[in-house]
N, C-alpha and C. Protein backbone atom coordinates (compact mmCIF):
# COMPACT_ATOMS: atom_id res chain seq x y z
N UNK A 1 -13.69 -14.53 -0.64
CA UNK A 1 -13.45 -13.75 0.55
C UNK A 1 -14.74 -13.17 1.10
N UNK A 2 -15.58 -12.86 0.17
CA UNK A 2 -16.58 -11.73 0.48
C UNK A 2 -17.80 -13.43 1.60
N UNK A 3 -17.69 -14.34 0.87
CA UNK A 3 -18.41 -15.49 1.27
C UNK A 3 -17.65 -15.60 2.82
N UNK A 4 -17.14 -15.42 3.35
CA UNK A 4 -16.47 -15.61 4.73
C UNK A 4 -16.40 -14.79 5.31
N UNK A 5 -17.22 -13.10 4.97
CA UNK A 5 -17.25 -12.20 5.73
C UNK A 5 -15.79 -11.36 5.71
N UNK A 6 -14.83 -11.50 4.69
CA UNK A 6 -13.57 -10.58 4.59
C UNK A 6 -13.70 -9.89 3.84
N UNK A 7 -12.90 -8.24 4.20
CA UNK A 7 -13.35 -7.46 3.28
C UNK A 7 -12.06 -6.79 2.43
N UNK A 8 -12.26 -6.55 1.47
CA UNK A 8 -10.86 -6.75 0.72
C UNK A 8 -10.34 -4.99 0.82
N UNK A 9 -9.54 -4.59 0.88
CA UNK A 9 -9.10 -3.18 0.67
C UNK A 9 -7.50 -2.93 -0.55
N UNK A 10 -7.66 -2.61 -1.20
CA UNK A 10 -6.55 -2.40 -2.03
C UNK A 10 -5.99 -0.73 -2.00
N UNK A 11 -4.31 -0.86 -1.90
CA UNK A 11 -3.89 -0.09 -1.71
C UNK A 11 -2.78 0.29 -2.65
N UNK A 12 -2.62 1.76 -3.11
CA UNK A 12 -1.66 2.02 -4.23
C UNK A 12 -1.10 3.17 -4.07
N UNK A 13 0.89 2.79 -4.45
CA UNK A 13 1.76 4.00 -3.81
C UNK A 13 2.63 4.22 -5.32
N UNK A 14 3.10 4.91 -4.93
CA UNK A 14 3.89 5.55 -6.00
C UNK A 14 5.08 4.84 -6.17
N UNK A 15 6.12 5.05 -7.55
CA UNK A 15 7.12 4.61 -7.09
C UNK A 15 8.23 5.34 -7.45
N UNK A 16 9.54 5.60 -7.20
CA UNK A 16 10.05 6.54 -6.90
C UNK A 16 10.60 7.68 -8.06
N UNK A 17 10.27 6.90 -9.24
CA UNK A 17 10.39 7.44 -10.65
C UNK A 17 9.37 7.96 -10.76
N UNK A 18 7.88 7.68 -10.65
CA UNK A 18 6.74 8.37 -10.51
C UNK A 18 6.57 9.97 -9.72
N UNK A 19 7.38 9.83 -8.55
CA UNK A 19 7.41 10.64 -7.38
C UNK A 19 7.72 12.11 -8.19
N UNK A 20 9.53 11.02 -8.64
CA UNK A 20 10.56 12.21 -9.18
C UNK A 20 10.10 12.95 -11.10
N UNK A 21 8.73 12.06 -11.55
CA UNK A 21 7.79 12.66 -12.52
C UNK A 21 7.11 13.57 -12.54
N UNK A 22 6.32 13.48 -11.00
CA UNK A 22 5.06 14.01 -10.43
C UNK A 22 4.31 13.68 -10.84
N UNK A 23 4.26 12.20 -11.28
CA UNK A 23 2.80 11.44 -11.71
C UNK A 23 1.86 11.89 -10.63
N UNK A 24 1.50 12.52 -10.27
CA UNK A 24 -0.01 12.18 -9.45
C UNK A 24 -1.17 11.81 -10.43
N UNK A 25 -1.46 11.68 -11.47
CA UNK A 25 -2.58 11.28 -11.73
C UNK A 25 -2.04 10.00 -12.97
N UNK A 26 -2.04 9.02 -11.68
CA UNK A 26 -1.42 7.25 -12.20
C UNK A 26 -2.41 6.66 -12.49
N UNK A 27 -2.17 5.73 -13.73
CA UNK A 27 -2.56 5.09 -14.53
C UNK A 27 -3.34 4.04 -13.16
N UNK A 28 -2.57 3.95 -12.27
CA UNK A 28 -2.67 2.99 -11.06
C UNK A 28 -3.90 3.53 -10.46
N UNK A 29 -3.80 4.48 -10.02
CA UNK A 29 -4.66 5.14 -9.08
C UNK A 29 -6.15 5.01 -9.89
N UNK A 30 -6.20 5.46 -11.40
CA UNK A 30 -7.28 5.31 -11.94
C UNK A 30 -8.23 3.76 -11.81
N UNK A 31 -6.87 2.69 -12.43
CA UNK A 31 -7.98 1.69 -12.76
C UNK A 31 -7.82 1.39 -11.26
N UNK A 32 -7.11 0.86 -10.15
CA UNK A 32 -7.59 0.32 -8.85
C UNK A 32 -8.63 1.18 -8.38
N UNK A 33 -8.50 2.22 -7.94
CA UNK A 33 -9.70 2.78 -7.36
C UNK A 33 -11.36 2.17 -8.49
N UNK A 34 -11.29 2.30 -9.92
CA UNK A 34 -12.40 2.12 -10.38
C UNK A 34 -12.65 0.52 -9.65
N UNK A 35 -11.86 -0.57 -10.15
CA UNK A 35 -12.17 -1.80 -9.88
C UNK A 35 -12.74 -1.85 -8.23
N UNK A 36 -11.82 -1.15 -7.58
CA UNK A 36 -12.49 -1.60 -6.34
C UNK A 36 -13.89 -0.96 -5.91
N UNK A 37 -13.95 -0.08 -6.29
CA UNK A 37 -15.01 0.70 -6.40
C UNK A 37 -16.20 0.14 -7.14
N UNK A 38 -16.20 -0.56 -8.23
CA UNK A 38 -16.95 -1.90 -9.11
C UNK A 38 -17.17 -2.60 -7.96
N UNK A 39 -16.26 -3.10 -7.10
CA UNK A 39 -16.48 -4.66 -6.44
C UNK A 39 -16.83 -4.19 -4.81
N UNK A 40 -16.81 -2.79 -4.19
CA UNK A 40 -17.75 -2.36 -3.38
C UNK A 40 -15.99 -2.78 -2.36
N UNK A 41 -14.81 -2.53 -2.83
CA UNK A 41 -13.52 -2.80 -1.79
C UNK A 41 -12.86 -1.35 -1.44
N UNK A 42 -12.90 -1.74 -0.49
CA UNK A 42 -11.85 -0.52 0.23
C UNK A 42 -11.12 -0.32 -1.25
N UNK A 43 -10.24 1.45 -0.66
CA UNK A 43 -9.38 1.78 -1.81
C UNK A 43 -8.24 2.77 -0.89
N UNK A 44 -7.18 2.54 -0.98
CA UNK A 44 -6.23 3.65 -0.14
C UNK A 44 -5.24 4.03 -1.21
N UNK A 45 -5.13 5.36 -1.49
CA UNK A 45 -4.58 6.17 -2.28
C UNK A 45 -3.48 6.80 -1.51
N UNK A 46 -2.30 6.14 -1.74
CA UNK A 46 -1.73 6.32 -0.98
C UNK A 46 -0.59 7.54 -1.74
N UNK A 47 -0.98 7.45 -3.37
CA UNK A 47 -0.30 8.71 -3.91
C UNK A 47 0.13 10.22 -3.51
N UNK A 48 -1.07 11.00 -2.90
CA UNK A 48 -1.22 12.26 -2.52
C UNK A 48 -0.18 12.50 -1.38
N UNK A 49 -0.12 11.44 -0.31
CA UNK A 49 0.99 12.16 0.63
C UNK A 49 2.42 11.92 0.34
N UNK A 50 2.64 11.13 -1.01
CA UNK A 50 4.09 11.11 -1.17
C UNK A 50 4.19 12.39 -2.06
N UNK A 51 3.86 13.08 -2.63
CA UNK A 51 3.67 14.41 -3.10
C UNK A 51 3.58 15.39 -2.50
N UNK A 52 3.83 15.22 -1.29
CA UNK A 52 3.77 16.71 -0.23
C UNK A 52 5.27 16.68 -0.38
N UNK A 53 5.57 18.01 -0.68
CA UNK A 53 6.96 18.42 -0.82
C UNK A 53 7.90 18.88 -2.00
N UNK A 54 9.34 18.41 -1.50
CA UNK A 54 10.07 17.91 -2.97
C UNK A 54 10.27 16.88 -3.27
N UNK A 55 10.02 16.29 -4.18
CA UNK A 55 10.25 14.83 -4.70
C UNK A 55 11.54 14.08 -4.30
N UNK A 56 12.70 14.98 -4.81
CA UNK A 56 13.83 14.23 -4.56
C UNK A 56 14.02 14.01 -3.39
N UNK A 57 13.63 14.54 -2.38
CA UNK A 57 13.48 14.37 -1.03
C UNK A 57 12.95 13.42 -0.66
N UNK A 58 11.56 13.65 -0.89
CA UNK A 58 11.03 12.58 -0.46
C UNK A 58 11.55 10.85 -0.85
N UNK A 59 11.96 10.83 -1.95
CA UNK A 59 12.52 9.92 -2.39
C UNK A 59 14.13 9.16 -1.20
N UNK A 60 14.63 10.27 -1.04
CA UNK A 60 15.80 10.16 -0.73
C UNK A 60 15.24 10.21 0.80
N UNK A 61 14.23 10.33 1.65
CA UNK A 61 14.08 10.24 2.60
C UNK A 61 13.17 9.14 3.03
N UNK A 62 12.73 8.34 2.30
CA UNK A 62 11.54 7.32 2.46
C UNK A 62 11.93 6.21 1.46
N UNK A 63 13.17 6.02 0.53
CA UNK A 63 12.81 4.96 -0.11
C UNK A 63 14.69 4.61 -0.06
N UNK A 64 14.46 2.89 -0.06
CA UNK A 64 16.00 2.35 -0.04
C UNK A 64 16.71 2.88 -1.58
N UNK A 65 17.77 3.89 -0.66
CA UNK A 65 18.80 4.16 -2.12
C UNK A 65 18.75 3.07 -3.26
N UNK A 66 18.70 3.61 -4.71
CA UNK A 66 18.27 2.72 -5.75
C UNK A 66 17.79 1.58 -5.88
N UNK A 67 16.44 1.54 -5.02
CA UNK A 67 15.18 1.38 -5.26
C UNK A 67 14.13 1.07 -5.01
N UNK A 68 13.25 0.35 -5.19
CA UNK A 68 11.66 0.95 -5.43
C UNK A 68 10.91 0.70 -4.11
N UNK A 69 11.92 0.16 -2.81
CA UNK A 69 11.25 -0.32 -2.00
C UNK A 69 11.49 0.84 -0.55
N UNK A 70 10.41 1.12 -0.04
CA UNK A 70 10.63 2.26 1.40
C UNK A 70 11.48 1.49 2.59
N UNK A 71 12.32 2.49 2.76
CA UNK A 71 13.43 2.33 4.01
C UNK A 71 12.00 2.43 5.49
N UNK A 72 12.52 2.55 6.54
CA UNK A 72 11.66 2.42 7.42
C UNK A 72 10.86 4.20 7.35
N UNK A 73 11.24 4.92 7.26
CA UNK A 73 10.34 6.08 7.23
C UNK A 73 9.39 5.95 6.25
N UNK A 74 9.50 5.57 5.02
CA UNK A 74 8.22 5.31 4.06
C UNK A 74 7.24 3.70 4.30
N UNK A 75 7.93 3.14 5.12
CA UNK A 75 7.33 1.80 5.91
C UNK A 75 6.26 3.03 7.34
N UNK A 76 6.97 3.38 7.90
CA UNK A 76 5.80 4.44 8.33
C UNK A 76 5.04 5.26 7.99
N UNK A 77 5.00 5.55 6.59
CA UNK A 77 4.19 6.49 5.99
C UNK A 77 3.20 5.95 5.85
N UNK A 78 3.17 4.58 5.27
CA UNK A 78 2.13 3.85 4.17
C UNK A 78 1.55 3.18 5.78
N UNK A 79 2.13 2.97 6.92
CA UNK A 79 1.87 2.09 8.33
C UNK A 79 0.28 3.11 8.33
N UNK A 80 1.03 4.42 8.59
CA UNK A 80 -0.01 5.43 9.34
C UNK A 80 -1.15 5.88 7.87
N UNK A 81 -0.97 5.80 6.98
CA UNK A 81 -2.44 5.58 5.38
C UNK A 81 -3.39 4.85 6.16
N UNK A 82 -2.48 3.26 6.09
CA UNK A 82 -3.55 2.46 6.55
C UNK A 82 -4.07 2.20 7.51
N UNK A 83 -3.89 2.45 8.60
CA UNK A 83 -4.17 2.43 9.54
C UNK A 83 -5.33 3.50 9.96
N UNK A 84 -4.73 4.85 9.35
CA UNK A 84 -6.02 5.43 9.67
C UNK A 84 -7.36 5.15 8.84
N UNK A 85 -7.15 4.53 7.80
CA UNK A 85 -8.23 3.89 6.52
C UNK A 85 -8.80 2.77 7.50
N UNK A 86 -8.04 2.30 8.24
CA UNK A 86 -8.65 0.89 8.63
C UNK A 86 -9.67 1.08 10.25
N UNK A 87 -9.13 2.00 10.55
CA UNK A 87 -9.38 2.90 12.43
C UNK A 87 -10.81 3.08 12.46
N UNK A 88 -11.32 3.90 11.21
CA UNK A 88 -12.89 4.12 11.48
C UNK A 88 -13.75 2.71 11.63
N UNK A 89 -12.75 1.38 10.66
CA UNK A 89 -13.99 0.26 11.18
C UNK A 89 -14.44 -0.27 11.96
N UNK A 90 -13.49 0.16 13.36
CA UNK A 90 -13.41 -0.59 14.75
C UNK A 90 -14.89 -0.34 15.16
């Protein structure tokens, strides 16, 4: 990729058992951020804003009833992460 001028960005979210844990400090978040950070790639942490709040909420407001995948409000959450991660490269 890097030979063709693409630049890689990796991105990591919680999942809804995590949320309702309060994992914020994921096993995930550690090694992706290091690796990409090794290989000079974008990194979007997308952990911290699913943690604003109450969990069960958030859960129950952003992710398809039993399970791991976001209904359209958490499809907009993670839309507007990346997007603003991606906005400054223009």
């Amino acid at each position: 990729a890097a030979a063709h001028g693409i630049r890689l960005t990796v991105a990591v979210y919680p999942w809804p058992d995590q949320i309702l844990a309060g994992d914020r400090d994921s096993r995930q978040v550690r090694f992706w951020s290091a690796w990409a950070e090794a290989r000079s790639a974008g990194f979007i942490d997308c952990f911290p804003s699913f943690f604003q709040g109450s969990g069960e909420e958030t859960v129950r407001r952003e992710f398809i009833k039993g399970d791991i995948h976001w209904n359209q409000a958490g499809h907009r959450r993670v839309a507007d992460l990346v997007l603003g991660h991606l906005e400054p490269r223009k």
